[in-house]
N, C-alpha and C. Protein backbone atom coordinates (compact mmCIF):
# COMPACT_ATOMS: atom_id res chain seq x y z
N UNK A 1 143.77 5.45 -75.64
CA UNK A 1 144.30 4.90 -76.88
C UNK A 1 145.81 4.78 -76.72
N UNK A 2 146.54 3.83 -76.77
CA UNK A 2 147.85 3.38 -77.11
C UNK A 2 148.73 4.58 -77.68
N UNK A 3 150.08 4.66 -77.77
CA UNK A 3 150.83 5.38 -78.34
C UNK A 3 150.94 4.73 -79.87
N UNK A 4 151.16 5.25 -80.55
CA UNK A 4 151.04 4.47 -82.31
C UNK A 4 152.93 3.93 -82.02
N UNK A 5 152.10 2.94 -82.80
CA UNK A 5 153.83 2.51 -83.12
C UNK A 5 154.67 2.77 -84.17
N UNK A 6 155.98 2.71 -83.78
CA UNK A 6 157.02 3.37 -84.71
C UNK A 6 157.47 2.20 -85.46
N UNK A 7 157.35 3.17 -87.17
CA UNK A 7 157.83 2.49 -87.79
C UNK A 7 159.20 2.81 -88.49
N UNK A 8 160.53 2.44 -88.36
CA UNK A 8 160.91 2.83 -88.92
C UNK A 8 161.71 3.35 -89.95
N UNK A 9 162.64 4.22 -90.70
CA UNK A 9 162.64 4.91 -91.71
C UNK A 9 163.01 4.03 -92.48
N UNK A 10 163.95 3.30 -91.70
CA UNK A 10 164.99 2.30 -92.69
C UNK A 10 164.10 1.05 -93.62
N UNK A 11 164.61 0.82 -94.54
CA UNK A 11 164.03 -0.12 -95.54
C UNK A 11 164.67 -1.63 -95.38
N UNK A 12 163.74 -2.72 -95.09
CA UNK A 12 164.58 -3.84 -94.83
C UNK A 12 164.48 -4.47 -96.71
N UNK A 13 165.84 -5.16 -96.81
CA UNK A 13 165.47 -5.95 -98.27
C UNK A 13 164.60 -7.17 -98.61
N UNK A 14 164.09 -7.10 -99.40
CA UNK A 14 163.14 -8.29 -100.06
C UNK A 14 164.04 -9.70 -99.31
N UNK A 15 165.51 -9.43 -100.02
CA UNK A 15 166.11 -10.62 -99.68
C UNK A 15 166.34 -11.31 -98.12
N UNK A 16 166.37 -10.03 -97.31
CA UNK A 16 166.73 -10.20 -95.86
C UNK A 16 165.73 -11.12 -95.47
N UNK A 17 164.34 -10.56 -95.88
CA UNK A 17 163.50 -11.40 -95.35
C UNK A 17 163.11 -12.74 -95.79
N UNK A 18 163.56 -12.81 -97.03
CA UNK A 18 163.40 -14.30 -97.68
C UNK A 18 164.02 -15.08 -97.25
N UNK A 19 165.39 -14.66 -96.30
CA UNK A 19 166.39 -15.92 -96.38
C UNK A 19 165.93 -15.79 -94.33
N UNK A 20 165.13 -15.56 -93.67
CA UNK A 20 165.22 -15.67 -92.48
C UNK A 20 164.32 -16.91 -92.46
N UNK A 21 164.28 -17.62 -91.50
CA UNK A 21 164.46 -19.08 -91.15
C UNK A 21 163.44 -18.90 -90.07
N UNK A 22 163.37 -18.20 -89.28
CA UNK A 22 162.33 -18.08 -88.00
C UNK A 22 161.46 -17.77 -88.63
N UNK A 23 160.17 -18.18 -87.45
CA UNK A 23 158.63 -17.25 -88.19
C UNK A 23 158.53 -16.03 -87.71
N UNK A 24 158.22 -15.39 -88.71
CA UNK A 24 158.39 -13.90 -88.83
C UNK A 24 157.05 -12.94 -89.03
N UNK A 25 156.82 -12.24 -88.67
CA UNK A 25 155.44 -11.28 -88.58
C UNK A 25 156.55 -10.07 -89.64
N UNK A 26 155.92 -9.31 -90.61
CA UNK A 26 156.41 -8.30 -91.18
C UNK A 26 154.84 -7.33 -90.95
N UNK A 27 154.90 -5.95 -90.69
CA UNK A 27 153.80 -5.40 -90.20
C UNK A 27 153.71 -3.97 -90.94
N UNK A 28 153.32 -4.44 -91.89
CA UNK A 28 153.31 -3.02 -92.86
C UNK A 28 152.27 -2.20 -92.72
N UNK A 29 152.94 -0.57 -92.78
CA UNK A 29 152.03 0.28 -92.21
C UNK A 29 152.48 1.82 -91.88
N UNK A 30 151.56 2.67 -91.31
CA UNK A 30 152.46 4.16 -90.99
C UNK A 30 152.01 4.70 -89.60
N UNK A 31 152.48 4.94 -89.08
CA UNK A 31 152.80 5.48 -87.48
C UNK A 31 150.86 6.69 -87.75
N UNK A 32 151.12 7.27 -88.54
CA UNK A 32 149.77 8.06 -88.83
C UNK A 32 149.09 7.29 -89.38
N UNK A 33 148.54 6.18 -89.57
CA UNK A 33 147.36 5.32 -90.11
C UNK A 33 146.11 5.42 -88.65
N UNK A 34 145.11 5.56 -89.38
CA UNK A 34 143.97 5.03 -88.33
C UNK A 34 143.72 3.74 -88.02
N UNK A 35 143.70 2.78 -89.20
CA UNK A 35 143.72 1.71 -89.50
C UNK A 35 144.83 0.98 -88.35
N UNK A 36 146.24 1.33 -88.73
CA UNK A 36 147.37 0.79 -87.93
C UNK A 36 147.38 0.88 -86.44
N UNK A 37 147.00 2.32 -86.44
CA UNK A 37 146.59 2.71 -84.74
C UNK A 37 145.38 1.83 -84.18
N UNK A 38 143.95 1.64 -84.57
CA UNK A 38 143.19 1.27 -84.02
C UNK A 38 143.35 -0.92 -84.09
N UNK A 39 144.28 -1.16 -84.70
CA UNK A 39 144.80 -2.50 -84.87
C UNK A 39 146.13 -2.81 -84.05
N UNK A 40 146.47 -1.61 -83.48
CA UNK A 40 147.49 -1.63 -82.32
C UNK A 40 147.69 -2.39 -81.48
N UNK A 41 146.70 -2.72 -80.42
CA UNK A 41 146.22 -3.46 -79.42
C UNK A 41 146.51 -4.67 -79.56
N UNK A 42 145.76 -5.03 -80.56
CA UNK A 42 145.13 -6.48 -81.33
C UNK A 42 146.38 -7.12 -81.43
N UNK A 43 147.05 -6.43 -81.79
CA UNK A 43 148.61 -6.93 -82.46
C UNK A 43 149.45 -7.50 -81.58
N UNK A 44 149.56 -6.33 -80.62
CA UNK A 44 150.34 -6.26 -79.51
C UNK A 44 150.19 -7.23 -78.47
N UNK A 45 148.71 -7.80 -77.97
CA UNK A 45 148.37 -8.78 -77.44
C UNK A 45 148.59 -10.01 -77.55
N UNK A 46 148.13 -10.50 -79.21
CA UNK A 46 148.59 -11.57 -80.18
C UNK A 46 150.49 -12.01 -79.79
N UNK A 47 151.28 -11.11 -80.40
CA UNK A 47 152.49 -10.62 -80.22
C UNK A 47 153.24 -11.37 -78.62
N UNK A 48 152.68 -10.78 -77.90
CA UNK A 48 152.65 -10.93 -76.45
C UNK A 48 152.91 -12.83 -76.25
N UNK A 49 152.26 -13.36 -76.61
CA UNK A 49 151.70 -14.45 -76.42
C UNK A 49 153.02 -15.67 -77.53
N UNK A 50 153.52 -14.76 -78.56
CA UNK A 50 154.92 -15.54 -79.20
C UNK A 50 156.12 -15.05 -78.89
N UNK A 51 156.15 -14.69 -77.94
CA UNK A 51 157.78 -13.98 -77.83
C UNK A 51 158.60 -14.65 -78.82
N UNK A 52 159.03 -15.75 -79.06
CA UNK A 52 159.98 -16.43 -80.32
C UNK A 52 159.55 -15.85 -81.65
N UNK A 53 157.98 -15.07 -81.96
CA UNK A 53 158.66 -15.23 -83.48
C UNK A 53 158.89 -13.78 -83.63
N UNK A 54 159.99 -13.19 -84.75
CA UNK A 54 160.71 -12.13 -85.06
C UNK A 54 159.28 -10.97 -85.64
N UNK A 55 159.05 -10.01 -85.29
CA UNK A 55 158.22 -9.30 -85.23
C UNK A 55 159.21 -7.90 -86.21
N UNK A 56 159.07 -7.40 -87.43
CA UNK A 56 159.57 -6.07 -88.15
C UNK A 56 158.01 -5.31 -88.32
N UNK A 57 158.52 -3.88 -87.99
CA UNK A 57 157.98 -3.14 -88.31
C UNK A 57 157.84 -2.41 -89.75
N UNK A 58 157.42 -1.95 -90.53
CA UNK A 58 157.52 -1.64 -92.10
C UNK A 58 157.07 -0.53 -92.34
N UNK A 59 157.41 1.15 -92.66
CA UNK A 59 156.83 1.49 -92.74
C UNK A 59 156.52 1.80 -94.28
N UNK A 60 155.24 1.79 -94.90
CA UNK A 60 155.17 1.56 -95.99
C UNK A 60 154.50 3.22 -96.81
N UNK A 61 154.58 3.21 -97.80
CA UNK A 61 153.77 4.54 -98.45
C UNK A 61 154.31 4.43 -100.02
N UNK A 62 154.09 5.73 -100.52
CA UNK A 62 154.80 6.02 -101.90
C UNK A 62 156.32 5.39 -102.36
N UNK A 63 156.49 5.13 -103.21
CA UNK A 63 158.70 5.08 -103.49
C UNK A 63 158.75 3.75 -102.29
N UNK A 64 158.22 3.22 -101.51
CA UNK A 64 158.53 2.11 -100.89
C UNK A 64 158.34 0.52 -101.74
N UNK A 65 159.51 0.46 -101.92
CA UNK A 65 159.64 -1.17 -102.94
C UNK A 65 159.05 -2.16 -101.97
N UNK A 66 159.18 -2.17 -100.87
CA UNK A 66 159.43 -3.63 -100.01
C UNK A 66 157.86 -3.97 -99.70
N UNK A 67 156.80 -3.34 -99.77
CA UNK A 67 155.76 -3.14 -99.85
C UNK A 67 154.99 -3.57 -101.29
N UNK A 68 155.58 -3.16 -102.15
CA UNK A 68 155.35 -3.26 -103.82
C UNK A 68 155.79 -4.85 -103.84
N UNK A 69 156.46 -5.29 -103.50
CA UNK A 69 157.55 -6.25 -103.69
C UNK A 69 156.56 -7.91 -103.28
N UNK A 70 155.48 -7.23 -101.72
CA UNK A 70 154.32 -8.33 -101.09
C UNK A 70 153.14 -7.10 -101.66
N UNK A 71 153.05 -6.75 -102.66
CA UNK A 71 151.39 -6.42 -103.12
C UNK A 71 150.82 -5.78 -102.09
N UNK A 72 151.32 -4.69 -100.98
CA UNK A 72 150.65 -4.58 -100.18
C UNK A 72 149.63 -3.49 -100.59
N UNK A 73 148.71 -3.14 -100.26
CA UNK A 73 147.96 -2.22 -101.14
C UNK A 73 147.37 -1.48 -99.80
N UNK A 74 146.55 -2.24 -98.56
CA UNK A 74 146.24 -1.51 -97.02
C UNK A 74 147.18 -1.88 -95.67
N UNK A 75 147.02 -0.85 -95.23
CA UNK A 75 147.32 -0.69 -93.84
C UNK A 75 146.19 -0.91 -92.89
N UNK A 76 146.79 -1.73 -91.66
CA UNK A 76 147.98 -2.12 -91.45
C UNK A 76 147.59 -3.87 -92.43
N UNK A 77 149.04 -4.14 -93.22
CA UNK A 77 148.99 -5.68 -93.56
C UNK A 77 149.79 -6.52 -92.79
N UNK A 78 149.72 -7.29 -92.21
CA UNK A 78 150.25 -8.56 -91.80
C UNK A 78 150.72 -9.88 -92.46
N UNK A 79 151.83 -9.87 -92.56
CA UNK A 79 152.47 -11.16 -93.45
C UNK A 79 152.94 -11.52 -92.57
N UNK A 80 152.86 -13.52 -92.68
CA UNK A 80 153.47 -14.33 -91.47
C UNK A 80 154.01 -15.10 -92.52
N UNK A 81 155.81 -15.19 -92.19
CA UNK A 81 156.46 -16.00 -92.54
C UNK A 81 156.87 -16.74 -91.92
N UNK A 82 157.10 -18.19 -92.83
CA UNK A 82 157.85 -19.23 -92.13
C UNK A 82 159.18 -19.66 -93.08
N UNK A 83 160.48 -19.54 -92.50
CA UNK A 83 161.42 -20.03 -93.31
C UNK A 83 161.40 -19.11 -94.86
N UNK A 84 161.43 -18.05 -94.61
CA UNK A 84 161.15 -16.71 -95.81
C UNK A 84 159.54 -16.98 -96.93
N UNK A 85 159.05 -17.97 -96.26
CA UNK A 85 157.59 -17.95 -97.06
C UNK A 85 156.37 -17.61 -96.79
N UNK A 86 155.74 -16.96 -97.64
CA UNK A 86 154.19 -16.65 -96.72
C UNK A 86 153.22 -17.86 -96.38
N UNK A 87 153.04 -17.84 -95.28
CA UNK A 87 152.18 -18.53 -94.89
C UNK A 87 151.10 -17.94 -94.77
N UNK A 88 150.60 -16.62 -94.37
CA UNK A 88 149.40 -16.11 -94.10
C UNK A 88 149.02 -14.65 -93.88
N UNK A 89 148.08 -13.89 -94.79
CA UNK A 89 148.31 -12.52 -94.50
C UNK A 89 146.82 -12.19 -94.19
N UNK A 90 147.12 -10.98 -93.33
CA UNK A 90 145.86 -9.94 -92.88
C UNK A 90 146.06 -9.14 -93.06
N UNK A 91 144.98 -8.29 -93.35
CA UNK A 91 144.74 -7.03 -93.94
C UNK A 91 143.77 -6.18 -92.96
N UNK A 92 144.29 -5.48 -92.39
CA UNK A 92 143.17 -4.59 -91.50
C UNK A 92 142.56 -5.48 -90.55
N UNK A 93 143.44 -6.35 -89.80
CA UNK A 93 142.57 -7.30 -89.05
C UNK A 93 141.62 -6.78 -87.66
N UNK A 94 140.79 -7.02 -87.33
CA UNK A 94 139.87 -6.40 -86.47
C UNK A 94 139.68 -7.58 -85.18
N UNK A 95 140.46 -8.50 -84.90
CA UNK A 95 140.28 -9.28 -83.87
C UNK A 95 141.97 -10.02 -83.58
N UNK A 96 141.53 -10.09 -82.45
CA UNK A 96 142.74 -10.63 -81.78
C UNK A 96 143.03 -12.44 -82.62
N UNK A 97 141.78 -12.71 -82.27
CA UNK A 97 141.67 -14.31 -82.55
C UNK A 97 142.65 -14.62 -84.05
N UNK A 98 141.76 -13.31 -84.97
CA UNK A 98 142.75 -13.98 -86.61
C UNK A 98 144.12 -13.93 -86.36
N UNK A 99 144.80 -13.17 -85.59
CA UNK A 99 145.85 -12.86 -85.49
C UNK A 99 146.77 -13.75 -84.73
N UNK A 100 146.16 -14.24 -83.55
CA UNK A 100 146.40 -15.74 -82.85
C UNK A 100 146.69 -16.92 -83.87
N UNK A 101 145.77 -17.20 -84.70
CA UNK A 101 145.77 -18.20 -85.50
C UNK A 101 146.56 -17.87 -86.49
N UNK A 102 147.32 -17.22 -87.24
CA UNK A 102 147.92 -16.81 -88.10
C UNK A 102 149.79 -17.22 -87.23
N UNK A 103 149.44 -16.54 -86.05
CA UNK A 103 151.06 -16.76 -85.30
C UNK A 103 150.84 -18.27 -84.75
N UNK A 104 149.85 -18.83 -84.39
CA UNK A 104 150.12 -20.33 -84.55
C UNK A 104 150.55 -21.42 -85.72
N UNK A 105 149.68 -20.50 -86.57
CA UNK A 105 150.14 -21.67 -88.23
C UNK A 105 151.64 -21.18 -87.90
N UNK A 106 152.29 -20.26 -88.20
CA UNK A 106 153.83 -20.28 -88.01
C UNK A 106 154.90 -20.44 -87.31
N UNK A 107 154.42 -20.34 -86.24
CA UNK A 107 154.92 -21.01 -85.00
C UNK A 107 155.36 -22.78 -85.28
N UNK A 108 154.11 -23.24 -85.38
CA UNK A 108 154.10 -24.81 -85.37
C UNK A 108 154.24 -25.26 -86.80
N UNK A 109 154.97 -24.24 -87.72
CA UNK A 109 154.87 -24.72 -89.53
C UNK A 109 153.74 -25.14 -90.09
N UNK A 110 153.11 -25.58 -89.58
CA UNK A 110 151.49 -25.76 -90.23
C UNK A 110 150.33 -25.20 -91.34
């Protein structure tokens, strides 16, 4: 099994991410999730394959606004932005493929 990934402490703003212009993966979640850990891979592979788009880590829980802010409710969630907008989210994704197709719609604006 993979090392879990770090998320960390620091809080990025609602706004930071609205006004970024690249497509963006935001990856909300906690270093102790099962969920996040066993979606590790999946991610990482996907990931692999866009080096260009901006990849944040999030870590999300209690008192975390930035989370509240995209409705996130499970770990791990996946929001793909394009030009600070959602284009497409996963929730606990279990395959490489959704995750491919999600960094293609944003990649190519689509």
């Amino acid at each position: 099994m993979p090392a879990p990934a770090i998320y960390p402490a620091h809080e990025l703003s609602r706004a930071t991410l609205d006004a970024c212009q690249e497509a963006t993966v935001i990856e909300f979640g906690a270093s102790w999730c099962g969920h996040c850990r066993a979606a590790r891979p999946l991610i990482d592979e996907a990931l692999a394959r866009h080096p260009q788009v901006v990849h944040f880590k999030v870590e999300d829980g209690p008192g975390r606004r930035l989370g509240r802010s995209y409705q996130v409710k499970l770990w791990p969630t996946l929001l793909f932005l394009r030009q600070g907008k959602e284009m497409a989210r996963l929730v606990r994704p279990l395959d490489a493929s959704a995750i491919e197709q999600a960094l293609a719609r944003i990649a190519t604006g689509e």
